[in-house]
N, C-alpha and C. Protein backbone atom coordinates (compact mmCIF):
# COMPACT_ATOMS: atom_id res chain seq x y z
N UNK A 1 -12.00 -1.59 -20.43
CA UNK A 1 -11.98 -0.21 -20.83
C UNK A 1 -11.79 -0.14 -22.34
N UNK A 2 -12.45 0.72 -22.92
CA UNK A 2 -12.25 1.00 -24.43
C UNK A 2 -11.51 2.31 -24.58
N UNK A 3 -10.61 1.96 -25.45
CA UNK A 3 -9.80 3.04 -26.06
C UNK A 3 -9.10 3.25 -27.43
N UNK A 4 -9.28 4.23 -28.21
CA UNK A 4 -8.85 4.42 -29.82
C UNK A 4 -7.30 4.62 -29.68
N UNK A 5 -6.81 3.58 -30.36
CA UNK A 5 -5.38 3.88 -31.07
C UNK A 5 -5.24 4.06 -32.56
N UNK A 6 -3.57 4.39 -32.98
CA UNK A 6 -3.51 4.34 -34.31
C UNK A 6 -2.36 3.22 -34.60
N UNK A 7 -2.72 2.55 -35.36
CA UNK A 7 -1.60 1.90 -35.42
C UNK A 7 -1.25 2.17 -37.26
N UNK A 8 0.05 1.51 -37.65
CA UNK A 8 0.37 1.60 -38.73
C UNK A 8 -0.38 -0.03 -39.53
N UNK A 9 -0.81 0.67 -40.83
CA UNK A 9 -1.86 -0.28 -41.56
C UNK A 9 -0.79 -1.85 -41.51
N UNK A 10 0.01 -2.10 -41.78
CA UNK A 10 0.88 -3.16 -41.79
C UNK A 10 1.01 -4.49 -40.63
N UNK A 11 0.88 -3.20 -39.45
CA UNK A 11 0.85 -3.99 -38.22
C UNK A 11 -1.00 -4.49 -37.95
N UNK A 12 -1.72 -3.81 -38.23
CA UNK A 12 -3.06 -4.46 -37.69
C UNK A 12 -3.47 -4.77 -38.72
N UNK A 13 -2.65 -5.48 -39.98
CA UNK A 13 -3.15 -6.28 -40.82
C UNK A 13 -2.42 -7.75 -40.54
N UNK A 14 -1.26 -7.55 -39.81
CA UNK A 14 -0.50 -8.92 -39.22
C UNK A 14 -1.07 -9.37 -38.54
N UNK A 15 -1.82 -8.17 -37.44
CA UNK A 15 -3.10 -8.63 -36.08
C UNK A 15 -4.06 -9.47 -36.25
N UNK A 16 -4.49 -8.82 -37.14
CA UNK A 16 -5.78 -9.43 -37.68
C UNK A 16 -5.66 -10.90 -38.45
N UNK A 17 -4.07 -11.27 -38.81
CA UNK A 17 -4.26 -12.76 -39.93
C UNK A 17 -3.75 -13.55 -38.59
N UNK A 18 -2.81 -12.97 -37.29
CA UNK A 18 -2.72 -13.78 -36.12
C UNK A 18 -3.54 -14.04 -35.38
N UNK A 19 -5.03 -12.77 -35.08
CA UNK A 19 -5.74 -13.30 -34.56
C UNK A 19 -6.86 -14.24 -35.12
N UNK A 20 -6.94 -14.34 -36.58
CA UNK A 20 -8.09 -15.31 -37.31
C UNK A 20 -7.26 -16.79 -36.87
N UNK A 21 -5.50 -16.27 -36.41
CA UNK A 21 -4.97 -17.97 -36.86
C UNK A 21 -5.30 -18.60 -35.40
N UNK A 22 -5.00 -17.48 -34.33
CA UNK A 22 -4.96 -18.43 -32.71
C UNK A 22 -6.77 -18.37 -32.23
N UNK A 23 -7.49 -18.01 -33.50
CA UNK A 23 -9.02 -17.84 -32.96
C UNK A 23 -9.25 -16.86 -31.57
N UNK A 24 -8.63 -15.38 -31.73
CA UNK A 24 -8.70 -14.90 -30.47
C UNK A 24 -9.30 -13.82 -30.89
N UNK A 25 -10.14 -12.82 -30.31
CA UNK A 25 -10.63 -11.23 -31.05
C UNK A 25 -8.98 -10.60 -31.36
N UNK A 26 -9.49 -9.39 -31.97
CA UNK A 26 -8.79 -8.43 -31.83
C UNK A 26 -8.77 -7.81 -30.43
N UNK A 27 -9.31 -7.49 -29.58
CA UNK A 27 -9.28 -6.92 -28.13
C UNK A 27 -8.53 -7.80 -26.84
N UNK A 28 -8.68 -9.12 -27.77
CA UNK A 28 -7.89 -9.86 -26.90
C UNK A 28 -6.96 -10.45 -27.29
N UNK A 29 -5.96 -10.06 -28.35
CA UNK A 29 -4.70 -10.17 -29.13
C UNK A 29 -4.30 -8.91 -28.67
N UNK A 30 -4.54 -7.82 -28.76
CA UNK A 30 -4.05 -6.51 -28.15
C UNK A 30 -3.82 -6.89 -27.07
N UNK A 31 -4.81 -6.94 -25.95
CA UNK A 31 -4.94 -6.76 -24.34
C UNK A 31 -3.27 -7.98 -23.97
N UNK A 32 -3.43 -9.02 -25.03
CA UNK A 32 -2.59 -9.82 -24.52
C UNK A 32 -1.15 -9.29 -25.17
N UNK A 33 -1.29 -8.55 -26.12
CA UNK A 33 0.69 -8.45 -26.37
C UNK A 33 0.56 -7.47 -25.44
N UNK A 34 -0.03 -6.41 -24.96
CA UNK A 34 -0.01 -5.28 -24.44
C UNK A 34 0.80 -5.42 -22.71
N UNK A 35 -0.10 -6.79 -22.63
CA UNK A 35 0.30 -7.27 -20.81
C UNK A 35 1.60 -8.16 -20.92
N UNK A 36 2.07 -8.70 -21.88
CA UNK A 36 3.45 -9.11 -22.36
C UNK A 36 4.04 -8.21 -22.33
N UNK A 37 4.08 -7.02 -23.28
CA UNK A 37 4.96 -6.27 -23.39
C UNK A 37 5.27 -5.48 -21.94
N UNK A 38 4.31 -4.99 -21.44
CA UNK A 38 4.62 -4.50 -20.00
C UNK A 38 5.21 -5.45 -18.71
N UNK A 39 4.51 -6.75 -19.39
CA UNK A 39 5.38 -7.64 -18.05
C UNK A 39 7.09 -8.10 -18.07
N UNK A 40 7.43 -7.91 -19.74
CA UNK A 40 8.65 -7.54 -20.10
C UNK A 40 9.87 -6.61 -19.45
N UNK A 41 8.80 -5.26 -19.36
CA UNK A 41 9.65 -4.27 -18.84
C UNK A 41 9.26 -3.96 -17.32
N UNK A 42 8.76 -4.81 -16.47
CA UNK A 42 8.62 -4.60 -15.07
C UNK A 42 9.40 -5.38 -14.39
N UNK A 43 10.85 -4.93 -13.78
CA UNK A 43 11.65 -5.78 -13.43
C UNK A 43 11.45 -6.96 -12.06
N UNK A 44 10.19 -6.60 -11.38
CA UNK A 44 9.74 -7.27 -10.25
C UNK A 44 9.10 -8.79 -10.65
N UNK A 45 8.40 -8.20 -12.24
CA UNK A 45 7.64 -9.39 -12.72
C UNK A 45 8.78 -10.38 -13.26
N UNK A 46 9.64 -9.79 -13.82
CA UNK A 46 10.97 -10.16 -14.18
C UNK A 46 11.80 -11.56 -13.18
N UNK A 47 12.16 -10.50 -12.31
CA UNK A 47 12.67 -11.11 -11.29
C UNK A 47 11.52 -12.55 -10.66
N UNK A 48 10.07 -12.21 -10.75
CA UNK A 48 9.67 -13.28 -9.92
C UNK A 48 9.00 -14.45 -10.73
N UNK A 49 9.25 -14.18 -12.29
CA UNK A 49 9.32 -15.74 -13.38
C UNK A 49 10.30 -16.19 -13.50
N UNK A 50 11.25 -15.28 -13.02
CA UNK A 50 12.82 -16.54 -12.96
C UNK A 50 12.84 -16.76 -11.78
N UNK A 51 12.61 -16.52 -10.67
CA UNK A 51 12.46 -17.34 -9.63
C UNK A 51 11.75 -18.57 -9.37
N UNK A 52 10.15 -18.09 -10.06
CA UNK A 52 9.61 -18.96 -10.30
C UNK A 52 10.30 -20.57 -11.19
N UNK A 53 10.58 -20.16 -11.93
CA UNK A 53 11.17 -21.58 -12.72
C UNK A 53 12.59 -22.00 -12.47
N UNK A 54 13.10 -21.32 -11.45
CA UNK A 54 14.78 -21.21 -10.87
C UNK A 54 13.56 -22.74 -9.71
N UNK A 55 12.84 -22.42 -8.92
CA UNK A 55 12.41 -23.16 -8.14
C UNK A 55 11.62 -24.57 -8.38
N UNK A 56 11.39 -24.46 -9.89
CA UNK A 56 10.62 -25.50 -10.50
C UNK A 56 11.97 -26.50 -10.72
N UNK A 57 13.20 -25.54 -10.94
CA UNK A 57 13.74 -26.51 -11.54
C UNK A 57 14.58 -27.11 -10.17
N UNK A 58 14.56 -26.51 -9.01
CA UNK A 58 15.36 -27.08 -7.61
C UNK A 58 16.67 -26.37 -7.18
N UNK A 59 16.58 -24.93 -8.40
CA UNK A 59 17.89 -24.04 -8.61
C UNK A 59 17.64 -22.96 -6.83
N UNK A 60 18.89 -23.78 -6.22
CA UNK A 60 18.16 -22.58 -4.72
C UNK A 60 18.79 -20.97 -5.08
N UNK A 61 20.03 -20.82 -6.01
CA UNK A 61 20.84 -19.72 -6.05
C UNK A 61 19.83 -18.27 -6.57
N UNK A 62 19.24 -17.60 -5.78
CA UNK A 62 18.38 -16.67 -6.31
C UNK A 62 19.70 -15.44 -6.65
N UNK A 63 20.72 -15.60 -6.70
CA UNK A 63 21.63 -14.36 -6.73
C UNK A 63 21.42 -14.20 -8.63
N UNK A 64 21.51 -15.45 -9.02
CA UNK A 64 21.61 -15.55 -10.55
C UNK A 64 20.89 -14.88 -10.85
N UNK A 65 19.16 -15.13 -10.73
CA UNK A 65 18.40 -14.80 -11.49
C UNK A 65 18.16 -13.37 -11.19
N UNK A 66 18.49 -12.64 -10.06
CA UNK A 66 18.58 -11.20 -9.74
C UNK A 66 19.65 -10.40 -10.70
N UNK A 67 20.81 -11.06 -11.24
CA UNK A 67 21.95 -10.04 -12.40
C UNK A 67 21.47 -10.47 -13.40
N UNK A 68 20.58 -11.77 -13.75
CA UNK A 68 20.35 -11.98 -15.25
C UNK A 68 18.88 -10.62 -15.67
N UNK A 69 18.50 -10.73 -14.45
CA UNK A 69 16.87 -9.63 -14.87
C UNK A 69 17.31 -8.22 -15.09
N UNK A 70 18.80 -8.25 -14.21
CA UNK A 70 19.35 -6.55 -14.43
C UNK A 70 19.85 -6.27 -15.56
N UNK A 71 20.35 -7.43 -16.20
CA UNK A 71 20.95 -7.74 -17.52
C UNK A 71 20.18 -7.31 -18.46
N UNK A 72 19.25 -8.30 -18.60
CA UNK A 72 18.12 -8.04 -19.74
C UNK A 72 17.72 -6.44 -19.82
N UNK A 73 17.13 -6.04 -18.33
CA UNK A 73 16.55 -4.68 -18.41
C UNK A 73 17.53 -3.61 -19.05
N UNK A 74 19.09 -3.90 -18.50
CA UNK A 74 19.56 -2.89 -19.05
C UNK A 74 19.74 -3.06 -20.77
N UNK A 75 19.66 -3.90 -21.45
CA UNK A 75 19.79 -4.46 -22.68
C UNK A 75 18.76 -3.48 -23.49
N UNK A 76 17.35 -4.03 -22.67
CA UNK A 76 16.19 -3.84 -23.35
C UNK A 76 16.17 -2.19 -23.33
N UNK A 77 16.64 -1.70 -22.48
CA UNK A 77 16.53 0.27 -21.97
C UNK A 77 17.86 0.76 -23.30
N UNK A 78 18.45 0.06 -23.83
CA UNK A 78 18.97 0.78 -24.90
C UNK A 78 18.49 1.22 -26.34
């Protein structure tokens, strides 16, 4: 989908020297902080990459990684 934003000149001049550096477009330096930043604040996605690597690492205690994701979220909501 295409869509016009505005951003401030500063920031899509940082865009633009990060995306010449990782060789990525601009549409796909956006699309990708964009799905970071939202997977940040979705506490389900949250919850199921620390599970994920709670299980990589052989950690069975899922109680942890359920107060550390409540943690963060409430951190990040201030």
């Amino acid at each position: 989908m295409k869509t016009a934003v505005s951003i401030p000149d500063e920031v899509f001049e940082e865009a633009e020297r990060l995306a010449r550096r990782t060789k990525k477009s601009r549409s796909r330096l956006f699309s990708d902080a964009l799905r970071e930043y939202l997977a940040r604040r979705t506490p389900e996605k949250i919850t199921r990459a620390m599970d994920a690597a709670l299980a990589e690492i052989g950690e069975e205690d899922r109680g942890f990684s359920r107060s550390a994701s409540r943690r963060v979220l409430q951190s990040s909501e201030r």
